[in-house]
N, C-alpha and C. Protein backbone atom coordinates (compact mmCIF):
# COMPACT_ATOMS: atom_id res chain seq x y z
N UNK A 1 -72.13 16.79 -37.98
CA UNK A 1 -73.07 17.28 -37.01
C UNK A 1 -72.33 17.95 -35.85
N UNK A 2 -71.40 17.28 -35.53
CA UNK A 2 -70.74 17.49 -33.89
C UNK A 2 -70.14 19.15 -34.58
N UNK A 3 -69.52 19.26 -36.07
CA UNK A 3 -68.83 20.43 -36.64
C UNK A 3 -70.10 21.70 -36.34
N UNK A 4 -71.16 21.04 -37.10
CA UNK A 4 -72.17 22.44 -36.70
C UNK A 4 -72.61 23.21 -35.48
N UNK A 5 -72.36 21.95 -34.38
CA UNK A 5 -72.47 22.12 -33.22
C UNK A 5 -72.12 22.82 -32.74
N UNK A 6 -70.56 22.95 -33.05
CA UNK A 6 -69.26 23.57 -32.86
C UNK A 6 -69.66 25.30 -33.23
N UNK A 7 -69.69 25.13 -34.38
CA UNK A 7 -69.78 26.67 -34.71
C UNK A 7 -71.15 27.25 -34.41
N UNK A 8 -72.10 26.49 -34.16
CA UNK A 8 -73.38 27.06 -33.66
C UNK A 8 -72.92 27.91 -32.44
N UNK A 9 -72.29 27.08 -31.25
CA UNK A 9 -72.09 27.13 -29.88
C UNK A 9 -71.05 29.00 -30.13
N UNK A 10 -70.07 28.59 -31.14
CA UNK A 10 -68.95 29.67 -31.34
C UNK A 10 -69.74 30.93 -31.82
N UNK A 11 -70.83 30.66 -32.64
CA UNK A 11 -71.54 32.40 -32.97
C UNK A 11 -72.11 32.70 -32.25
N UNK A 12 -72.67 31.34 -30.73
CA UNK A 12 -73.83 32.13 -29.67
C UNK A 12 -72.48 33.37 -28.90
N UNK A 13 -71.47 32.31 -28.66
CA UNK A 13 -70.94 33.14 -27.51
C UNK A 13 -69.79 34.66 -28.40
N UNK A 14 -70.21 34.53 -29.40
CA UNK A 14 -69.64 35.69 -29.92
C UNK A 14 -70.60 36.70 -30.60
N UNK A 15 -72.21 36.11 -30.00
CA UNK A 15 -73.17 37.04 -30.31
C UNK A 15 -73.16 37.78 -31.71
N UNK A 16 -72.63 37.16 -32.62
CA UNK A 16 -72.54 37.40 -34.17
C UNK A 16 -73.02 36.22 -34.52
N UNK A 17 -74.56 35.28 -35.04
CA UNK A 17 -74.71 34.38 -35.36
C UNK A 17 -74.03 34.47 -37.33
N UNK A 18 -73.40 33.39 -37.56
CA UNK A 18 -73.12 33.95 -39.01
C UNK A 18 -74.16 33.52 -40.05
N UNK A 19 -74.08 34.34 -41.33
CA UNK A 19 -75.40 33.89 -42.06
C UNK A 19 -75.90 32.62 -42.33
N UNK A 20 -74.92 31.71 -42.72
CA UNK A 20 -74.80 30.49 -42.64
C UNK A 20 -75.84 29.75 -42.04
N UNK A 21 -75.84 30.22 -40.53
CA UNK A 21 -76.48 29.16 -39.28
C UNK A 21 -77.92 30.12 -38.59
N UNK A 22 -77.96 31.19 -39.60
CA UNK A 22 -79.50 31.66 -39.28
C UNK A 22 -80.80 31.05 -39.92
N UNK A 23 -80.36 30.06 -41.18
CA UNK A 23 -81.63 29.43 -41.92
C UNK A 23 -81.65 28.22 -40.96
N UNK A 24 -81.42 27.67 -40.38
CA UNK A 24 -80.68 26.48 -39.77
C UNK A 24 -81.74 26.67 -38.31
N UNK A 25 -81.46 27.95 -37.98
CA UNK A 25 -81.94 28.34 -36.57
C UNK A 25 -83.31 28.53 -36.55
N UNK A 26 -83.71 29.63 -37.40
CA UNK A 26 -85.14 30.00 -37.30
C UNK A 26 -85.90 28.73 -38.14
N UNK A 27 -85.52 27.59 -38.78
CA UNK A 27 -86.22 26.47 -39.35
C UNK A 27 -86.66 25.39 -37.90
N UNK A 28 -85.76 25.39 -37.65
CA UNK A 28 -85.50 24.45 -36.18
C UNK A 28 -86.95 25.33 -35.00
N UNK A 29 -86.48 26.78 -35.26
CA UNK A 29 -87.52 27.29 -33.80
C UNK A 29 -88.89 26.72 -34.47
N UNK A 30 -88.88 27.49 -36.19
CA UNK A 30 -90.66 27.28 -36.56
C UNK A 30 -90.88 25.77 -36.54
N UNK A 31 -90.10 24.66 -36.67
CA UNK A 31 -90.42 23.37 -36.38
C UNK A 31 -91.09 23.37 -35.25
N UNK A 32 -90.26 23.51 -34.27
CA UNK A 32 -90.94 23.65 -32.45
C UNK A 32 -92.15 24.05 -32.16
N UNK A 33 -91.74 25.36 -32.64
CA UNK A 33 -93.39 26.40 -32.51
C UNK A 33 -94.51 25.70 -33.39
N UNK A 34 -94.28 25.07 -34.68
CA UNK A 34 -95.47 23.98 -35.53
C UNK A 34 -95.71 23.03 -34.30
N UNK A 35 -94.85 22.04 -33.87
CA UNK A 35 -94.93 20.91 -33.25
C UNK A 35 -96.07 21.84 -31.88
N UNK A 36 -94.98 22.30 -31.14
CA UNK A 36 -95.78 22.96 -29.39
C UNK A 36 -97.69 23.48 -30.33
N UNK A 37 -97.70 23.60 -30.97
CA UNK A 37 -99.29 24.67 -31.70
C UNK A 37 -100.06 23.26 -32.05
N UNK A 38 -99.17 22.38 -32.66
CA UNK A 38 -100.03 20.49 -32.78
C UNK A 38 -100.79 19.91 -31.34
N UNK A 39 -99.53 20.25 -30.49
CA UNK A 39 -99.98 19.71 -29.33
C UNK A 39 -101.23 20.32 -28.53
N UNK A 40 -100.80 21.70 -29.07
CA UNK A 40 -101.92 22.42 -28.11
C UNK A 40 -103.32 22.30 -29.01
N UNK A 41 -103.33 22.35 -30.32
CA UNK A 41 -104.80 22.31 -30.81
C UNK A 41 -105.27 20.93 -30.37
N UNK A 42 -104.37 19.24 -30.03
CA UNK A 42 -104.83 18.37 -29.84
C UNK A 42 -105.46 18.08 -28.49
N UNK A 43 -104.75 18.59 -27.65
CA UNK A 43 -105.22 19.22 -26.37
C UNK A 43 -106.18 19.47 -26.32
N UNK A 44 -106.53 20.80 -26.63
CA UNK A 44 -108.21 21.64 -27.00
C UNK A 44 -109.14 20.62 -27.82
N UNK A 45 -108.61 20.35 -28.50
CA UNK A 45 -109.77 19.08 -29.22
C UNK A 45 -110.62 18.22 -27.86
N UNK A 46 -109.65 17.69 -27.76
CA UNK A 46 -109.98 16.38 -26.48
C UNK A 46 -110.54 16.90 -25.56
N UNK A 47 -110.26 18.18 -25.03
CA UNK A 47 -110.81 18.75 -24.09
C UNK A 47 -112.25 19.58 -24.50
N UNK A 48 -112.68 20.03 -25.50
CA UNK A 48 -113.87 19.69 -25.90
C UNK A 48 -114.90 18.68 -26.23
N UNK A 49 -114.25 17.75 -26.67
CA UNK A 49 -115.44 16.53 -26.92
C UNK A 49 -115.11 15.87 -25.77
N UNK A 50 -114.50 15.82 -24.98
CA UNK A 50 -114.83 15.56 -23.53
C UNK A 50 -116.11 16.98 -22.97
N UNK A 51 -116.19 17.84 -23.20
CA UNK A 51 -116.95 18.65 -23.06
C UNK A 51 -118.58 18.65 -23.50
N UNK A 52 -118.29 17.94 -24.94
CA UNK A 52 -119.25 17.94 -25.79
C UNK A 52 -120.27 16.80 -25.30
N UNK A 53 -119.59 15.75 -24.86
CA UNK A 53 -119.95 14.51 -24.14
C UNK A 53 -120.86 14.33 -23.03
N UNK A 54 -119.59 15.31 -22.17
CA UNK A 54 -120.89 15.61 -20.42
C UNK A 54 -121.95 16.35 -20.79
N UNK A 55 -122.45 17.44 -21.75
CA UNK A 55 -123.36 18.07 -22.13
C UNK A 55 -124.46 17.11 -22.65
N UNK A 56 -123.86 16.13 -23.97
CA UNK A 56 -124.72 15.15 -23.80
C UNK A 56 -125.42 14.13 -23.01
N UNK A 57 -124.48 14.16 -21.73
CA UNK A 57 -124.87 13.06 -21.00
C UNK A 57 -126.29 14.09 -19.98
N UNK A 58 -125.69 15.06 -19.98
CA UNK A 58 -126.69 16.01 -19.25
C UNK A 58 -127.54 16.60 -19.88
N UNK A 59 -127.82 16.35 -21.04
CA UNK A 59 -129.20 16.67 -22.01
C UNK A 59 -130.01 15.36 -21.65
N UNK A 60 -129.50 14.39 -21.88
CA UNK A 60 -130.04 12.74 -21.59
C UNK A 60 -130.81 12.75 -20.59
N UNK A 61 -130.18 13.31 -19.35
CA UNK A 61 -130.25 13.05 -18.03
C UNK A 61 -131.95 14.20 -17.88
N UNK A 62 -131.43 14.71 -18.36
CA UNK A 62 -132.73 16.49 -18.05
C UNK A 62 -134.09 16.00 -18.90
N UNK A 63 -133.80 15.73 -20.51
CA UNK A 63 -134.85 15.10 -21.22
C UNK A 63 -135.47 13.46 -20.19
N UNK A 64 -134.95 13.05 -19.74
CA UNK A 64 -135.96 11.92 -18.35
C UNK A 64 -136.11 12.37 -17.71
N UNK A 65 -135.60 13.32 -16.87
CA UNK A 65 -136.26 14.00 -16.29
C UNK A 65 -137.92 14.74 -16.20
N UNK A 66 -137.44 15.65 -17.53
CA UNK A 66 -138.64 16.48 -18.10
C UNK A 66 -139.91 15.54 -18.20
N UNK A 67 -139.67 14.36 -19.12
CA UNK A 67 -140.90 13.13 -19.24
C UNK A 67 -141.32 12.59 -17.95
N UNK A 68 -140.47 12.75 -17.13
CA UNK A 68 -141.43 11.89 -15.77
C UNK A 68 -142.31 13.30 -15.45
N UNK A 69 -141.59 14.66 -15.20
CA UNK A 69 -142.27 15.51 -14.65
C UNK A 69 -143.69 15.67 -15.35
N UNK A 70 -143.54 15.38 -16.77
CA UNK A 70 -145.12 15.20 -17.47
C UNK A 70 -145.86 14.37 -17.17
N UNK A 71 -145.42 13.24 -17.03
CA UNK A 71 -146.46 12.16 -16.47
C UNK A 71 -146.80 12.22 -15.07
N UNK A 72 -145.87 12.92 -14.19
CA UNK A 72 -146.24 13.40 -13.03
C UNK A 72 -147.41 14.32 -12.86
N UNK A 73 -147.45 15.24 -13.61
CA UNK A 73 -148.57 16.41 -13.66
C UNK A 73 -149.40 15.89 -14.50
N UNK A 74 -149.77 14.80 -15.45
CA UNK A 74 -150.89 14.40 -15.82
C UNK A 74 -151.40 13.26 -14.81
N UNK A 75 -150.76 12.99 -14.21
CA UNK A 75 -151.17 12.08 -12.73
C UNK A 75 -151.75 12.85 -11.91
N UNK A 76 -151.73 13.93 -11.31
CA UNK A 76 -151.54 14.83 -10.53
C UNK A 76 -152.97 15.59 -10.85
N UNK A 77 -153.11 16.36 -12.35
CA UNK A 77 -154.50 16.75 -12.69
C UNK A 77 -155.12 15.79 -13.30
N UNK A 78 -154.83 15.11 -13.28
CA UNK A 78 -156.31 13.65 -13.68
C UNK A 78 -157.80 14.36 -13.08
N UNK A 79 -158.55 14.38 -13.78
CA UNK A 79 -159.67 15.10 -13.02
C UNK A 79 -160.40 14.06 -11.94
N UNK A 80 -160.31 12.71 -11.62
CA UNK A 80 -160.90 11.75 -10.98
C UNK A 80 -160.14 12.31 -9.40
N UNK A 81 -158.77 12.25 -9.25
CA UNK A 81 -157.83 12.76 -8.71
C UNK A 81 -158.36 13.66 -7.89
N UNK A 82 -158.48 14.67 -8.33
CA UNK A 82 -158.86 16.36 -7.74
C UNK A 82 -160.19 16.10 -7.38
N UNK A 83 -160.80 15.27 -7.78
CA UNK A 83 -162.36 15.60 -7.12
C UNK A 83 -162.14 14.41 -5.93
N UNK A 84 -161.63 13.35 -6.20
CA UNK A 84 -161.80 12.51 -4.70
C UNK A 84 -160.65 13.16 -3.61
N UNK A 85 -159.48 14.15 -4.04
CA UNK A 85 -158.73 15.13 -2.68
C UNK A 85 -159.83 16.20 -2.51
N UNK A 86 -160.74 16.42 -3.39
CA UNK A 86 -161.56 17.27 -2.56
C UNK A 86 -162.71 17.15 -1.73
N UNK A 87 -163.23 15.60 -1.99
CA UNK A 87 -164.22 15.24 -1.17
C UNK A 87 -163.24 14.65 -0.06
N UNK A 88 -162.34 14.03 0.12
CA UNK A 88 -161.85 13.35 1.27
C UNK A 88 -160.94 14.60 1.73
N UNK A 89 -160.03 15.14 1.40
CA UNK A 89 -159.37 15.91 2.00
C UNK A 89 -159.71 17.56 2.72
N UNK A 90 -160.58 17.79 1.79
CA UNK A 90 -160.81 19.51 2.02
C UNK A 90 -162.48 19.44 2.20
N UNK A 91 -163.18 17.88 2.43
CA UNK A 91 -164.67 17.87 2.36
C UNK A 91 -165.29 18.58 1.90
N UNK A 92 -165.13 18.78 0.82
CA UNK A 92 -166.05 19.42 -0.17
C UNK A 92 -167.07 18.57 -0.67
N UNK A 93 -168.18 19.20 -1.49
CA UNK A 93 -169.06 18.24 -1.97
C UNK A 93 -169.88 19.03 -3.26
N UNK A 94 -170.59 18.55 -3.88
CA UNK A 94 -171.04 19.06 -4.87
C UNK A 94 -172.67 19.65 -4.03
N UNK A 95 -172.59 20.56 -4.46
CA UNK A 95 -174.39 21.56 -3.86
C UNK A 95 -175.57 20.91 -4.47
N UNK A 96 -176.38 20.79 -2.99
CA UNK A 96 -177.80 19.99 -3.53
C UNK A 96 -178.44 20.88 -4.51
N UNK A 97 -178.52 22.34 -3.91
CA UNK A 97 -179.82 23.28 -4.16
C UNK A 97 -178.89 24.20 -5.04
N UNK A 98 -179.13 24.49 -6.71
CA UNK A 98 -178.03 25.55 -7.27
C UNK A 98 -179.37 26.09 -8.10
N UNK A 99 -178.98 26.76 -8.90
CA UNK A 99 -179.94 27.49 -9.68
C UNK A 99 -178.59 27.58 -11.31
N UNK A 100 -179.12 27.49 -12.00
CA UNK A 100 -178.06 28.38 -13.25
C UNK A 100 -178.78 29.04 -13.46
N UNK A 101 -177.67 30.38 -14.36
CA UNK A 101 -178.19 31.63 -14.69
C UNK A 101 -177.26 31.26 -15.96
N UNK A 102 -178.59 31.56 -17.30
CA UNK A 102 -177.78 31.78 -18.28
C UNK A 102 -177.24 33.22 -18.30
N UNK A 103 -176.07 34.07 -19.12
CA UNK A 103 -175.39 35.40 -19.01
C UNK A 103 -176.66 35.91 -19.95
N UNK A 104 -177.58 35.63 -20.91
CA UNK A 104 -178.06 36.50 -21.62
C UNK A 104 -179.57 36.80 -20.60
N UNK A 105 -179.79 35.58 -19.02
CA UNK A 105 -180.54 36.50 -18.98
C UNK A 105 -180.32 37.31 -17.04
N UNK A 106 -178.96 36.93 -16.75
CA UNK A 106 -178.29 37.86 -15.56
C UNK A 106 -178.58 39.36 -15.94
N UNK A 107 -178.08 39.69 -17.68
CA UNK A 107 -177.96 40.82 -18.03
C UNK A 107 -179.24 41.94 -17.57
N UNK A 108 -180.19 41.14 -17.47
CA UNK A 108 -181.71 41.97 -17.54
C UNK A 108 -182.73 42.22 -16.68
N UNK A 109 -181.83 41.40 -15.59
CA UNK A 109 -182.98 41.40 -14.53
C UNK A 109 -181.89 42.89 -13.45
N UNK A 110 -182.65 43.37 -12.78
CA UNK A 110 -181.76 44.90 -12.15
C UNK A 110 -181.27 44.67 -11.28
């Protein structure tokens, strides 16, 4: 080992790598470059389903949401509701004296 070392070090600084120690070299970089490309897809993994996660937690969160806001607005138009805010609040009242008009006979009179 310490021998390869040796002559590795001797073809850098004579900028002639010999054939020998070029399978040697570029096996070693694509090792690295495999390994550094492992790390980084494991990275990106984790950092998506950490992603995937808060989305779920914030679908969770929005779907209870959404259900109260329904039961809110069926609280809200309850028809019992709207007619006692309109007699107590806006004093309204239902008309003693009305007349109906059916539409077939509005049409005929001038």
């Amino acid at each position: 080992m310490k021998r390869l070392w040796q002559r590795f070090r001797l073809a850098l600084l004579e900028s002639r790598p010999t054939k020998g120690l070029m399978l040697p070299l570029m096996l070693s970089l694509m090792v690295i470059g495999s390994a550094l490309y492992a790390i980084r897809v494991k990275h990106d993994n984790r950092s998506l389903t950490t992603e995937i996660e808060r989305a779920r937690v914030e679908r969770e969160r929005m779907q209870m949401e959404w259900s109260q806001l329904q039961l809110e607005e069926a609280a809200l138009s309850h028809h019992a509701r709207i007619e006692n805010t309109a007699r107590t609040q806006l004093g309204m009242a239902e008309p003693r004296d009305y007349v109906i008009v059916n539409q077939s006979t509005a049409d005929r009179v001038p």
